[in-house]
Protein backbone atom coordinates (compact mmCIF):
# COMPACT_ATOMS: atom_id res chain seq x y z
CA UNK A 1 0.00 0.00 0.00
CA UNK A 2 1.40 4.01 -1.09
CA UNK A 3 2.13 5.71 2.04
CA UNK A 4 2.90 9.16 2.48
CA UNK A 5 5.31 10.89 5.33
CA UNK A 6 4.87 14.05 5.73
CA UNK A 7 7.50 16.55 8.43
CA UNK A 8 6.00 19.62 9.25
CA UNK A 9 5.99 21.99 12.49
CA UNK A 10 2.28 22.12 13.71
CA UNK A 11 -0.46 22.63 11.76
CA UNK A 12 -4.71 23.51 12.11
CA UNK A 13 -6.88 20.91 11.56
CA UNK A 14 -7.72 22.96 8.24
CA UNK A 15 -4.48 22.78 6.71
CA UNK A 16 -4.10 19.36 7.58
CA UNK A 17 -6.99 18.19 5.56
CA UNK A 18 -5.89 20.73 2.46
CA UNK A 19 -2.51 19.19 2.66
CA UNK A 20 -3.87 15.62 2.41
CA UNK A 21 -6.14 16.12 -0.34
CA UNK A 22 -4.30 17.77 -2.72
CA UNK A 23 -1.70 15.17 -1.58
CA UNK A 24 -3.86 12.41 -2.75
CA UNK A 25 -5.23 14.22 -6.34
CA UNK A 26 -1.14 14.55 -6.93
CA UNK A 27 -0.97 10.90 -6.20
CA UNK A 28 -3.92 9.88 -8.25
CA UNK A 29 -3.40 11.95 -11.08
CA UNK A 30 0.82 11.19 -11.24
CA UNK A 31 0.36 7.27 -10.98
CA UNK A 32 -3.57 7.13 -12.27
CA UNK A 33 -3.83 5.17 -8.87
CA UNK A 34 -7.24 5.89 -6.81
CA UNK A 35 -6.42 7.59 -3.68
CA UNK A 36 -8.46 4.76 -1.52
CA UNK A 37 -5.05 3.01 -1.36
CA UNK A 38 -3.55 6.01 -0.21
CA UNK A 39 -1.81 6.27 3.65
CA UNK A 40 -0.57 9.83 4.66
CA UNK A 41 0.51 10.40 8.06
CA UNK A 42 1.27 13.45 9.25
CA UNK A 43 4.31 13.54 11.66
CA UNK A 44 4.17 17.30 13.51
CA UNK A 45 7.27 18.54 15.01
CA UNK A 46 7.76 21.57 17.40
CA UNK A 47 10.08 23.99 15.46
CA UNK A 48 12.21 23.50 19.00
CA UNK A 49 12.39 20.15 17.91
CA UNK A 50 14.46 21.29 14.77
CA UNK A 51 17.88 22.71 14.32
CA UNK A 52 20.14 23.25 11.20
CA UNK A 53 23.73 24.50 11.70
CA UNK A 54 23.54 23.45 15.51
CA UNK A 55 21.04 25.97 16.44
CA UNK A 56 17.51 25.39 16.96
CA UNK A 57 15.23 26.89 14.51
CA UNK A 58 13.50 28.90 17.52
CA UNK A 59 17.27 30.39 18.25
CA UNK A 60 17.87 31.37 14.66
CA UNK A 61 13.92 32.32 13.95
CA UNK A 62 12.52 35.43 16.60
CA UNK A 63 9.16 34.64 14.52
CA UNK A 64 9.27 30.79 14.66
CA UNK A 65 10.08 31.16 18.62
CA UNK A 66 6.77 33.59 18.92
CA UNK A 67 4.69 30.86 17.33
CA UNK A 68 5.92 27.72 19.35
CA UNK A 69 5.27 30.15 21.92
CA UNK A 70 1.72 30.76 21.23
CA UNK A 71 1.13 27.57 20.26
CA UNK A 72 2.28 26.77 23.83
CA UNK A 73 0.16 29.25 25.63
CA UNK A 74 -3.10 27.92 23.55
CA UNK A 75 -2.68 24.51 24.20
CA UNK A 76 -0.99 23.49 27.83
């Protein structure tokens, strides 16, 4: 069975769902697969949980570190 892996910081419900349908109508229409077949799971990642160059993207990022920190605030 096609399974999709998809890295991303933390997303809405919302985007989620955009982000796995037009996932699946670029599957089905690049392999002319149906999109019943079709796994995508969605692995979310804190964007403290990421780093490139040995600094965490919430060092490097002032706007990244304001979102983890909302995201934080709205959802102890």
């Amino acid at each position: 069975m096609p399974h999709i892996i998809v890295y991303c910081p933390r997303l809405t419900r919302e985007k989620k769902a955009a982000c796995v349908s037009a996932l699946t109508e670029a599957f089905e229409r690049s392999t002319g697969l149906g999109g019943d077949i079709l796994t995508i799971h969605i692995e979310e990642h804190s964007y403290n949980n990421i780093a490139v160059g040995g600094r965490l993207l919430t060092e490097t990022y002032p706007e990244l570190a304001e979102k983890e920190r909302l995201f934080e605030r709205d959802n102890p």
